[in-house]
Protein backbone atom coordinates (compact mmCIF):
# COMPACT_ATOMS: atom_id res chain seq x y z
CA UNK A 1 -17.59 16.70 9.03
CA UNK A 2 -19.18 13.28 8.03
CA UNK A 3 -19.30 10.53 10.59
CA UNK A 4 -19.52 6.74 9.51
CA UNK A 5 -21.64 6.40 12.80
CA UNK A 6 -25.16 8.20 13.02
CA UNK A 7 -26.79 6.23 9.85
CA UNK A 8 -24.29 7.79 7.84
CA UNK A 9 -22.39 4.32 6.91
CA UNK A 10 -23.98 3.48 3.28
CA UNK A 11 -24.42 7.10 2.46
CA UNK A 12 -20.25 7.24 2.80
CA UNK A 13 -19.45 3.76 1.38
CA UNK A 14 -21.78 4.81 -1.50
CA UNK A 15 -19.00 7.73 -2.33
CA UNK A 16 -16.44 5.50 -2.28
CA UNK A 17 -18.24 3.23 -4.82
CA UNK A 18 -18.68 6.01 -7.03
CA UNK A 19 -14.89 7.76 -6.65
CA UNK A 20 -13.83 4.46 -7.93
CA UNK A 21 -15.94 3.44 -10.52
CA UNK A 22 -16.87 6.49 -12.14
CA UNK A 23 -13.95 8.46 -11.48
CA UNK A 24 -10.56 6.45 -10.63
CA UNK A 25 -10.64 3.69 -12.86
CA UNK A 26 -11.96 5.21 -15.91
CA UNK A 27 -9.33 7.80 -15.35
CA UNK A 28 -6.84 5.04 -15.56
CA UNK A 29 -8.34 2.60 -18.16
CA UNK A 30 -8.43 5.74 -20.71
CA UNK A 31 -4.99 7.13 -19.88
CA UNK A 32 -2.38 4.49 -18.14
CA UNK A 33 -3.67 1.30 -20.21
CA UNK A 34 -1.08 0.84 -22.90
CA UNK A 35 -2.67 -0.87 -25.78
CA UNK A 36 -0.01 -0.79 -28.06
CA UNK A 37 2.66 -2.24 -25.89
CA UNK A 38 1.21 -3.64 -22.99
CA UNK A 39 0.64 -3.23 -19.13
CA UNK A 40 0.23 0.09 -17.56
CA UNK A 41 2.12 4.19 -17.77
CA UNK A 42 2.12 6.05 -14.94
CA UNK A 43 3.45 9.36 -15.53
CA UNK A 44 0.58 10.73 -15.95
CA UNK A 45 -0.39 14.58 -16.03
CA UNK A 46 -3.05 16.59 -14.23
CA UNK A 47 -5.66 15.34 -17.53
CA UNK A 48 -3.84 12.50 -18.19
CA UNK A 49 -1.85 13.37 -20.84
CA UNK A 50 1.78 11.05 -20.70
CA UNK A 51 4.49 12.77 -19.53
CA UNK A 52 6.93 9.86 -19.66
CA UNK A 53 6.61 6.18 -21.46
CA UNK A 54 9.28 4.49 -19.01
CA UNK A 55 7.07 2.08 -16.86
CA UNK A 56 7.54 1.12 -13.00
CA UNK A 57 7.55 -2.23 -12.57
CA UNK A 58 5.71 -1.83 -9.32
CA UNK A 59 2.78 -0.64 -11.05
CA UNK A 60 2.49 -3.56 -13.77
CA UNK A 61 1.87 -5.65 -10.48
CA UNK A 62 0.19 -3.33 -8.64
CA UNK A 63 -2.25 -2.69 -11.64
CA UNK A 64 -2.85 -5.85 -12.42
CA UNK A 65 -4.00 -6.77 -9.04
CA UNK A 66 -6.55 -3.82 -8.81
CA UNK A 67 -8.20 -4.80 -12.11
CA UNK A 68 -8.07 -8.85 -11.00
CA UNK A 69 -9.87 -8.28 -7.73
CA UNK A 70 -12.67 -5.72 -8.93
CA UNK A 71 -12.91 -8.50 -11.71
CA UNK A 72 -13.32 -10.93 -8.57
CA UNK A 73 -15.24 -9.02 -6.36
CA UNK A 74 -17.27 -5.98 -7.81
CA UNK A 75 -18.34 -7.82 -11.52
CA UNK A 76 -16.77 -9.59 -14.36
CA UNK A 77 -16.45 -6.95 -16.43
CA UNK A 78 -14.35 -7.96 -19.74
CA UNK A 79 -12.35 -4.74 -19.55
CA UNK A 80 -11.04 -4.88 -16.26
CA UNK A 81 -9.79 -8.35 -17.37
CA UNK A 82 -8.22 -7.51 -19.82
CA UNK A 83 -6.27 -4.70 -17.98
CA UNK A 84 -5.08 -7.26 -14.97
CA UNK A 85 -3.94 -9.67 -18.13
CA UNK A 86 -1.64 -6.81 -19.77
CA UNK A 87 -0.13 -6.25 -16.51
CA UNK A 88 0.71 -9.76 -15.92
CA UNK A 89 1.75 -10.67 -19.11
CA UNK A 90 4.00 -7.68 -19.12
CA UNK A 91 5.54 -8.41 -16.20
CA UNK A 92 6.26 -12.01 -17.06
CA UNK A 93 7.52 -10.80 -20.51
CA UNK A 94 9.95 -7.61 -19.45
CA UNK A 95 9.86 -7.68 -15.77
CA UNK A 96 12.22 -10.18 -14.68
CA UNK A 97 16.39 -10.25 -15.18
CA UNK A 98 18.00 -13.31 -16.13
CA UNK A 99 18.92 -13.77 -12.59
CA UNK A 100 15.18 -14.30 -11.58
CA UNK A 101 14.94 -10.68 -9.21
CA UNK A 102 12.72 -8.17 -11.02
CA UNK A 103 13.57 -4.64 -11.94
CA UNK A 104 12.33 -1.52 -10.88
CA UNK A 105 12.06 0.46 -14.15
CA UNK A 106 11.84 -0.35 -18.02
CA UNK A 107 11.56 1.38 -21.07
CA UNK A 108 8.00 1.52 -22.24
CA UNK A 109 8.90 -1.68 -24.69
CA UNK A 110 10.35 -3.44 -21.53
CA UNK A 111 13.88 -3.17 -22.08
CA UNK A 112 15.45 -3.03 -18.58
CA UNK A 113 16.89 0.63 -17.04
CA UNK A 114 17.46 0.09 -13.30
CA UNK A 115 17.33 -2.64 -10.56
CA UNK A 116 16.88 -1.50 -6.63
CA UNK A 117 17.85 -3.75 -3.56
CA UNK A 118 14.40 -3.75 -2.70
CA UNK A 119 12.22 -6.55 -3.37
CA UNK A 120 8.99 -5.00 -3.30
CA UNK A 121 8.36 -5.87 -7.48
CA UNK A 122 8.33 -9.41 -6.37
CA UNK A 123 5.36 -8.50 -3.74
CA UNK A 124 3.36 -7.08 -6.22
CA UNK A 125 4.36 -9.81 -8.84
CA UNK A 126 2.83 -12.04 -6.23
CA UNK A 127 -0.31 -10.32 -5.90
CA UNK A 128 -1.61 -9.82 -9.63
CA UNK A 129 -0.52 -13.32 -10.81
CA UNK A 130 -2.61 -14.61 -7.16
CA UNK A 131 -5.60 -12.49 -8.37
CA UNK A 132 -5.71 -13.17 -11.64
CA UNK A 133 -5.15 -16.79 -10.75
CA UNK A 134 -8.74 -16.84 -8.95
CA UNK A 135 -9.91 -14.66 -12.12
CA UNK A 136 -9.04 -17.08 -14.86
CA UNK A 137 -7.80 -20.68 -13.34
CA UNK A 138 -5.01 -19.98 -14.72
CA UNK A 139 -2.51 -22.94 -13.30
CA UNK A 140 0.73 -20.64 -14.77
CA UNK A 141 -0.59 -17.77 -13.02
CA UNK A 142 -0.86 -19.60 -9.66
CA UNK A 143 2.35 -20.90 -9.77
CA UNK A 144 3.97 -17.58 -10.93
CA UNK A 145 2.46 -15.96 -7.96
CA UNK A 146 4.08 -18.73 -5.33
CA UNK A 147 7.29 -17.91 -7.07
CA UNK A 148 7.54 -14.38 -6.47
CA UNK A 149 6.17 -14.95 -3.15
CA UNK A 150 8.74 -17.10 -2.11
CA UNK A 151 11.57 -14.66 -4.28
CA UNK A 152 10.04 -11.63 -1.96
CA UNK A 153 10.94 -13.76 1.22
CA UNK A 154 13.93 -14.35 -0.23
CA UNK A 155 15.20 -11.22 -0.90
CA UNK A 156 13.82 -9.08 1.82
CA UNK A 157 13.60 -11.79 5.08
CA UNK A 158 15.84 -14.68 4.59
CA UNK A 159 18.86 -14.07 3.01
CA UNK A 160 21.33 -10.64 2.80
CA UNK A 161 21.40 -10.41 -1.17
CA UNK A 162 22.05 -6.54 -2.87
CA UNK A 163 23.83 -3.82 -1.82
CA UNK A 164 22.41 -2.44 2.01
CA UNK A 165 21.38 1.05 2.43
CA UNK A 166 23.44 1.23 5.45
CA UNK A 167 26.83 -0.38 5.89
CA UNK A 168 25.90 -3.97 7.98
CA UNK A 169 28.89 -4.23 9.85
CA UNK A 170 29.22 -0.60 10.76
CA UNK A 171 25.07 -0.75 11.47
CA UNK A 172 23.15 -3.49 11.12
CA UNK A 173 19.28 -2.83 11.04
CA UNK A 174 16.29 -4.06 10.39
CA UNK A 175 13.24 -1.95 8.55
CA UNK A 176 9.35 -2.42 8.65
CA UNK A 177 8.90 -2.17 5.54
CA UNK A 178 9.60 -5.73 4.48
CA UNK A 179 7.43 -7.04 7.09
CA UNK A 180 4.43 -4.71 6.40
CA UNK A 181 4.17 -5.66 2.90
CA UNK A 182 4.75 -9.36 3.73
CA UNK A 183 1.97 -9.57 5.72
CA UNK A 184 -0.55 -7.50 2.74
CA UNK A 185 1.31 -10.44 0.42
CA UNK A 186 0.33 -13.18 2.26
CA UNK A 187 -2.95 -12.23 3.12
CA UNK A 188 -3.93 -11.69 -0.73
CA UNK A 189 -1.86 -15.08 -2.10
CA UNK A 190 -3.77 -16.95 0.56
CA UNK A 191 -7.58 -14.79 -0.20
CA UNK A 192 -6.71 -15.88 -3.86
CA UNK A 193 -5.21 -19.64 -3.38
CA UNK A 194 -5.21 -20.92 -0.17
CA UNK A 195 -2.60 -21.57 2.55
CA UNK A 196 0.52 -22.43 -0.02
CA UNK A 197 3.57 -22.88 1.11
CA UNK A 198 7.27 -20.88 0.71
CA UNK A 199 9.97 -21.64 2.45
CA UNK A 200 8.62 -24.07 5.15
CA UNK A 201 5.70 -22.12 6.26
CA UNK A 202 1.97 -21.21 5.06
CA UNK A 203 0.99 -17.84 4.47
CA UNK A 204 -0.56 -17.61 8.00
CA UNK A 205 2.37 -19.29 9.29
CA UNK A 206 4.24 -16.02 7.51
CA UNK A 207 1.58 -13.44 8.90
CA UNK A 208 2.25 -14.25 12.36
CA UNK A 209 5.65 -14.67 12.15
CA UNK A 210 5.79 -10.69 10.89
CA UNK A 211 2.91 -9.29 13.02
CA UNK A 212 4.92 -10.85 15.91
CA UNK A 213 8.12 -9.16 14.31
CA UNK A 214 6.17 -5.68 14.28
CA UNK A 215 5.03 -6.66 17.95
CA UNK A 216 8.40 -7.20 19.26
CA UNK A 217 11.00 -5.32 17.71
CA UNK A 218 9.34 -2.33 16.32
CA UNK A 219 6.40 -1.15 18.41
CA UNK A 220 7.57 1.55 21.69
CA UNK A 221 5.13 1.36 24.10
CA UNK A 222 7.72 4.30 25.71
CA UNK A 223 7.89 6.43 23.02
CA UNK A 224 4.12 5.49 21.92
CA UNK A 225 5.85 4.45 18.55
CA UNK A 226 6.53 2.27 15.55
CA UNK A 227 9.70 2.53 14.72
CA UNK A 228 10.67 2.39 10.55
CA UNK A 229 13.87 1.29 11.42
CA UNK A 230 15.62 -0.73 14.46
CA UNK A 231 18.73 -2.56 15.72
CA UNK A 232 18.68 -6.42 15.01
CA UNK A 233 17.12 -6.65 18.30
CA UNK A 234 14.56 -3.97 18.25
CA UNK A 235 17.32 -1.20 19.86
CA UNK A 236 16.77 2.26 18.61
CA UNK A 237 19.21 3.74 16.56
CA UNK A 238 19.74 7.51 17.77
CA UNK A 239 20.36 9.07 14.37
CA UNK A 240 18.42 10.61 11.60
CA UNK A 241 17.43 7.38 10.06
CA UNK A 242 16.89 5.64 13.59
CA UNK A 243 14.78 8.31 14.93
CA UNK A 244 12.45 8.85 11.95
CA UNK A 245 8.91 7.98 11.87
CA UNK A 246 6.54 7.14 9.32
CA UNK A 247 2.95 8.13 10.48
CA UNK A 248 1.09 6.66 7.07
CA UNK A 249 3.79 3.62 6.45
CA UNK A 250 2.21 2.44 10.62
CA UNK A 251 -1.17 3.23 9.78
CA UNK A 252 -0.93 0.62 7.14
CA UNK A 253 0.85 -1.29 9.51
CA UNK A 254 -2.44 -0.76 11.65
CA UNK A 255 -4.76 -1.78 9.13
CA UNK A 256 -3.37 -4.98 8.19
CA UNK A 257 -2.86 -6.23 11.39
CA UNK A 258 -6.77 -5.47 12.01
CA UNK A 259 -7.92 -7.05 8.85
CA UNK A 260 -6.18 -10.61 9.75
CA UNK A 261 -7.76 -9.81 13.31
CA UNK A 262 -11.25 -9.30 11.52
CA UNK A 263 -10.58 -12.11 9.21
CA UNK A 264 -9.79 -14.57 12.62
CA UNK A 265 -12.20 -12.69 15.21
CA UNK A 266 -9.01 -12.17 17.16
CA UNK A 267 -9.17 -9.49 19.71
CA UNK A 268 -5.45 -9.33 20.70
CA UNK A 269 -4.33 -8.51 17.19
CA UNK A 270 -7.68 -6.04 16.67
CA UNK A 271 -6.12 -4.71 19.59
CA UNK A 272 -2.21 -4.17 18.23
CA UNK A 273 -3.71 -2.51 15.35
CA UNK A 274 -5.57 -0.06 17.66
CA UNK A 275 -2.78 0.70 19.97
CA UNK A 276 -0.99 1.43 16.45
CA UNK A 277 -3.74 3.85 15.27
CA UNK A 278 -3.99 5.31 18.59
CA UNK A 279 0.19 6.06 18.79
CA UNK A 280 0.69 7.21 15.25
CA UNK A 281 -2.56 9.59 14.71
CA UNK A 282 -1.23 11.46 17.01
CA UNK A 283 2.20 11.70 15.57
CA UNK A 284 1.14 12.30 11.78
CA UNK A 285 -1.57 14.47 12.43
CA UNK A 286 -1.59 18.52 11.39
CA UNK A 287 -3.48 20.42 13.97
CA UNK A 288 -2.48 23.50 12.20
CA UNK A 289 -3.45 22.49 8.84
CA UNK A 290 -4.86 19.61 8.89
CA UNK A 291 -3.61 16.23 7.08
CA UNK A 292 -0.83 13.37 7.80
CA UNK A 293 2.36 15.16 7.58
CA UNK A 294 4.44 12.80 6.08
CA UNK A 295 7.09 12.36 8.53
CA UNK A 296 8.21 12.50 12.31
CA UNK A 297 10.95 12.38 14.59
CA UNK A 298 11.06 10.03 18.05
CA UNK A 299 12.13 12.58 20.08
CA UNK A 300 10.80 15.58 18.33
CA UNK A 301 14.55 16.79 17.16
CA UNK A 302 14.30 18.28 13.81
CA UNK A 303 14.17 16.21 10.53
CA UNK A 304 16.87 15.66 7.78
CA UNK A 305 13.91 14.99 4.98
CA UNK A 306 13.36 18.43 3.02
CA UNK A 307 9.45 16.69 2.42
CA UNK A 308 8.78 15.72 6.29
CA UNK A 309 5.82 18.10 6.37
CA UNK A 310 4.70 17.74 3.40
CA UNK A 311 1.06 15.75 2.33
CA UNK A 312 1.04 13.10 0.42
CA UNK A 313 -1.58 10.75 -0.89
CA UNK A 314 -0.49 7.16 0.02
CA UNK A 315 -0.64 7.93 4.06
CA UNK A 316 -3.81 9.03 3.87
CA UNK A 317 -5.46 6.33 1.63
CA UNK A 318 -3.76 4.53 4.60
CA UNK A 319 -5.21 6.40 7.06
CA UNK A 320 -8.51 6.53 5.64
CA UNK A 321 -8.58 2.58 5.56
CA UNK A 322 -7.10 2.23 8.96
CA UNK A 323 -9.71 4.55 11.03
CA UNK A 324 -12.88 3.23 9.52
CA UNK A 325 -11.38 -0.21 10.03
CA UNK A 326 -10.88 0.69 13.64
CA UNK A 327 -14.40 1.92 14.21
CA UNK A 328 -15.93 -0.83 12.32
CA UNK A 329 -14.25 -3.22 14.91
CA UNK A 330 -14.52 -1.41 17.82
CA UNK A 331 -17.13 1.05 17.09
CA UNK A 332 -15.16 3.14 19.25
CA UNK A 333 -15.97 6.90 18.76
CA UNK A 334 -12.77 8.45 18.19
CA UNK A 335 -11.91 6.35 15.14
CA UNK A 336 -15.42 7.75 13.30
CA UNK A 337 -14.10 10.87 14.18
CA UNK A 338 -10.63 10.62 12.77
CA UNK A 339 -11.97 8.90 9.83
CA UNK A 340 -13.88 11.75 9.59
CA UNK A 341 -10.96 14.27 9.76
CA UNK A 342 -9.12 12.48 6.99
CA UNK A 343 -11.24 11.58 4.94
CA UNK A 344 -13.04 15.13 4.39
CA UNK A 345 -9.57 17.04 4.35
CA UNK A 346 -8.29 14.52 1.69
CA UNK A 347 -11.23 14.84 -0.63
CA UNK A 348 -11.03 18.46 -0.44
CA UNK A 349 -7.95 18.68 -1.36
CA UNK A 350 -6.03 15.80 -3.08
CA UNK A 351 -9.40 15.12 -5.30
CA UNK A 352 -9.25 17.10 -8.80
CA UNK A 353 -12.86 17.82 -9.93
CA UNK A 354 -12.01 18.84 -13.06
CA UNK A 355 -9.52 16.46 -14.68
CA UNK A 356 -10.38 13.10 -12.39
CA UNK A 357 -8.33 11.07 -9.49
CA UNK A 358 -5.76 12.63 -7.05
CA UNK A 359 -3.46 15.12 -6.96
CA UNK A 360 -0.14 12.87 -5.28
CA UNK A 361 1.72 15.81 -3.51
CA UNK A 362 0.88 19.09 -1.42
CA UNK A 363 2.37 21.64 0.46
CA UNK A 364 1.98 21.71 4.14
CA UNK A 365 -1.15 24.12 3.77
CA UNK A 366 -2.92 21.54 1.41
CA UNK A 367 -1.94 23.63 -1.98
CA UNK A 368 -1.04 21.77 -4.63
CA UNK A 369 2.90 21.14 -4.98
CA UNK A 370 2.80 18.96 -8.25
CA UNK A 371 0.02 18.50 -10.88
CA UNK A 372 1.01 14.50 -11.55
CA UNK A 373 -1.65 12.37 -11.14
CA UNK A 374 0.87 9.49 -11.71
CA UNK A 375 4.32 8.50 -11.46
CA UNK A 376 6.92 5.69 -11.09
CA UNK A 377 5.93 5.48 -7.13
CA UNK A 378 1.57 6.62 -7.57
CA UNK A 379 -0.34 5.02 -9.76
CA UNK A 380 -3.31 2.76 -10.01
CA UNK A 381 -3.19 1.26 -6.60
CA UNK A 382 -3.24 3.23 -3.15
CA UNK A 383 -6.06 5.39 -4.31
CA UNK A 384 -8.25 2.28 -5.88
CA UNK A 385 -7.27 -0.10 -3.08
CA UNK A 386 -8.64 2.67 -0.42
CA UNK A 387 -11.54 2.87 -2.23
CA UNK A 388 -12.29 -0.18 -2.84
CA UNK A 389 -12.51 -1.55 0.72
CA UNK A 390 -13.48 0.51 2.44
CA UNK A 391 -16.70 0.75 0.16
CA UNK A 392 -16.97 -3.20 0.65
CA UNK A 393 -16.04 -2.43 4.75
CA UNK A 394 -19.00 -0.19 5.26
CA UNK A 395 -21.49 -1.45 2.83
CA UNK A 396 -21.13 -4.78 4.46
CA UNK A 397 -23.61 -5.80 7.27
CA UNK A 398 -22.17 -6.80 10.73
């Protein structure tokens, strides 16, 4: 097992420096670039070949933000621009209905095919017009990216628009989810322009206002849980969907709770993401065969979800991010040690060393369920982002 401690640091940030530039984005720029119509496919094969031309509008977002921000951080490279300008443009052109909330899917020419309740299209929307924003000076851009921003507070904090999952009156709830992208939304619009304002607050106005959300309503210190999904006021809901945990979805809880604690040099909220770590590593993790299994239960009942044990790539890009973030803070042992775990089991076997990138889903034993390397939910983003920073996290000094 590698260690990030032990002089090992560089050596390990130097393989995540390669992964993505020699391996993940090339993979993407020759395969899930459309040139002829714009923005990005997903549905990618095991080499790349397209297996579908419908496009997720997640992924023009998500895309386009990956290609802005190695444009903004790693070098200007015209390519990369040019990707994280397809995306945007795409998504300006196709991705929104006439009622200003953005779909979820479109044909590969843009014409619409479905619309979810989630708002998670305007997150991402946010993100790549923010990034590309910084990129380009781009004044449309900028104020694209507070208009999403402000659309994904909308949608998802503020007001009950859509259908619910669950009927409200019957059981009203409240899910992480919103908050736990919110806060990776407002951290990038504000990296990218500065504290703007939606809806009467600033971005770190916003942050707190979710971490605190996380803090108080989610978090069990009883259970040594985060819950996905509560009462209005944090009460558990004892039922299939009350009860189940997401070990990944809290590890990138974790993570971006520590990076606003790195970014302020605040020990209470380096601490929350810790505690978060330290409660969910122990619920995800496979001591038979190793990996994040993708979900639990509170009480250990048994779970509805066909998949729960199941690996899958996103939680442990997560979990990758969130350990050596941990250590890197703390310098704590255990987190170089989990960091280790995770990161050596997932390059040995969601890595393809033939074809390029990740495999997205495997069995319990770490075998190889399905050969897509992309789809409407995985794409270029989890992966890239994971690599990304935490390349940049352990290359940096201090």
């Amino acid at each position: 097992m590698h260690l990030i401690t032990f002089g090992g640091r560089r050596e390990i940030a130097a393989k995540y420096r390669a992964a993505l530039l020699d391996d993940v984005i090339p993979f993407w720029l020759r395969h899930g670039f459309d040139r002829d119509h714009g923005g990005f496919l997903t549905a990618l094969d095991r080499d790349g070949s397209v297996v579908d031309t419908d496009k997720s509008i997640w992924f023009q977002g998500r895309g386009a933000w990956i290609f802005a921000t190695l444009y903004n951080t790693v070098e200007q490279e015209p390519e990369w621009l040019e990707a994280a300008r397809s995306g945007v443009e795409f998504l300006r052109d196709h991705g929104f209905a006439p009622g200003g909330k953005m779909y979820f899917t479109v044909t590969r020419e843009g014409k619409p095919l479905r619309m979810r309740r989630y708002a998670y299209s305007e997150s991402f929307a946010a993100i790549a017009n923010a990034a590309l924003a910084k990129a380009t000076g781009d004044s449309r851009c900028a104020a694209d990216a507070g208009t999403c921003w402000a659309t994904y507070l909308r949608y998802s904090l503020l007001e009950s628009y859509g259908t619910p999952k669950i009927e409200p009156q019957t059981r009203p709830m409240i899910g992480l989810g919103p908050r736990l992208i919110g806060i990776a939304t407002a951290q990038e619009v504000r990296e990218n322009l500065g504290e703007i304002s939606a809806h009467g607050k600033s971005c770190t106005e916003w942050i707190d206002t979710m971490i605190s959300d996380v803090e108080m309503f989610f978090m069990k210190p009883d259970f040594k849980a985060v819950m996905e999904v509560v009462g209005p006021k944090g009460e558990i809901i004892d039922s299939f969907d009350g009860r189940l945990l997401n070990p990944g979805h809290s590890l990138e809880a974790a993570w971006f709770i520590l990076h606003e604690g790195k970014l302020r040099n605040d020990s209470r909220l380096i601490e929350t993401g810790c505690t978060i770590i330290d409660w969910m590593w122990k619920r995800g993790w496979d001591e038979e065969h190793g990996g994040l299994r993708y979900y639990d239960d509170l009480k250990g009942l048994p779970i509805q979800e066909y998949w729960h044990d199941m690996k899958f790539w996103w939680p442990h890009c997560e979990a990758i991010i969130a350990t050596a973030l941990a250590w890197k803070l703390t310098g704590e042992e255990r987190y170089a040690r989990w960091h280790g775990q995770i990161h050596d089991w997932s390059f040995a076997h969601f890595a393809d060393a033939e074809f390029g990138e990740w495999y997205g889903y495997l069995h319990r034993d770490g075998s190889v369920s399905s050969q897509l390397k992309g789809s409407m939910f995985k794409g270029p983003f989890h992966l890239p982002r994971m690599l990304w920073y935490c390349w940049k996290l352990l290359e940096a000094d201090g």
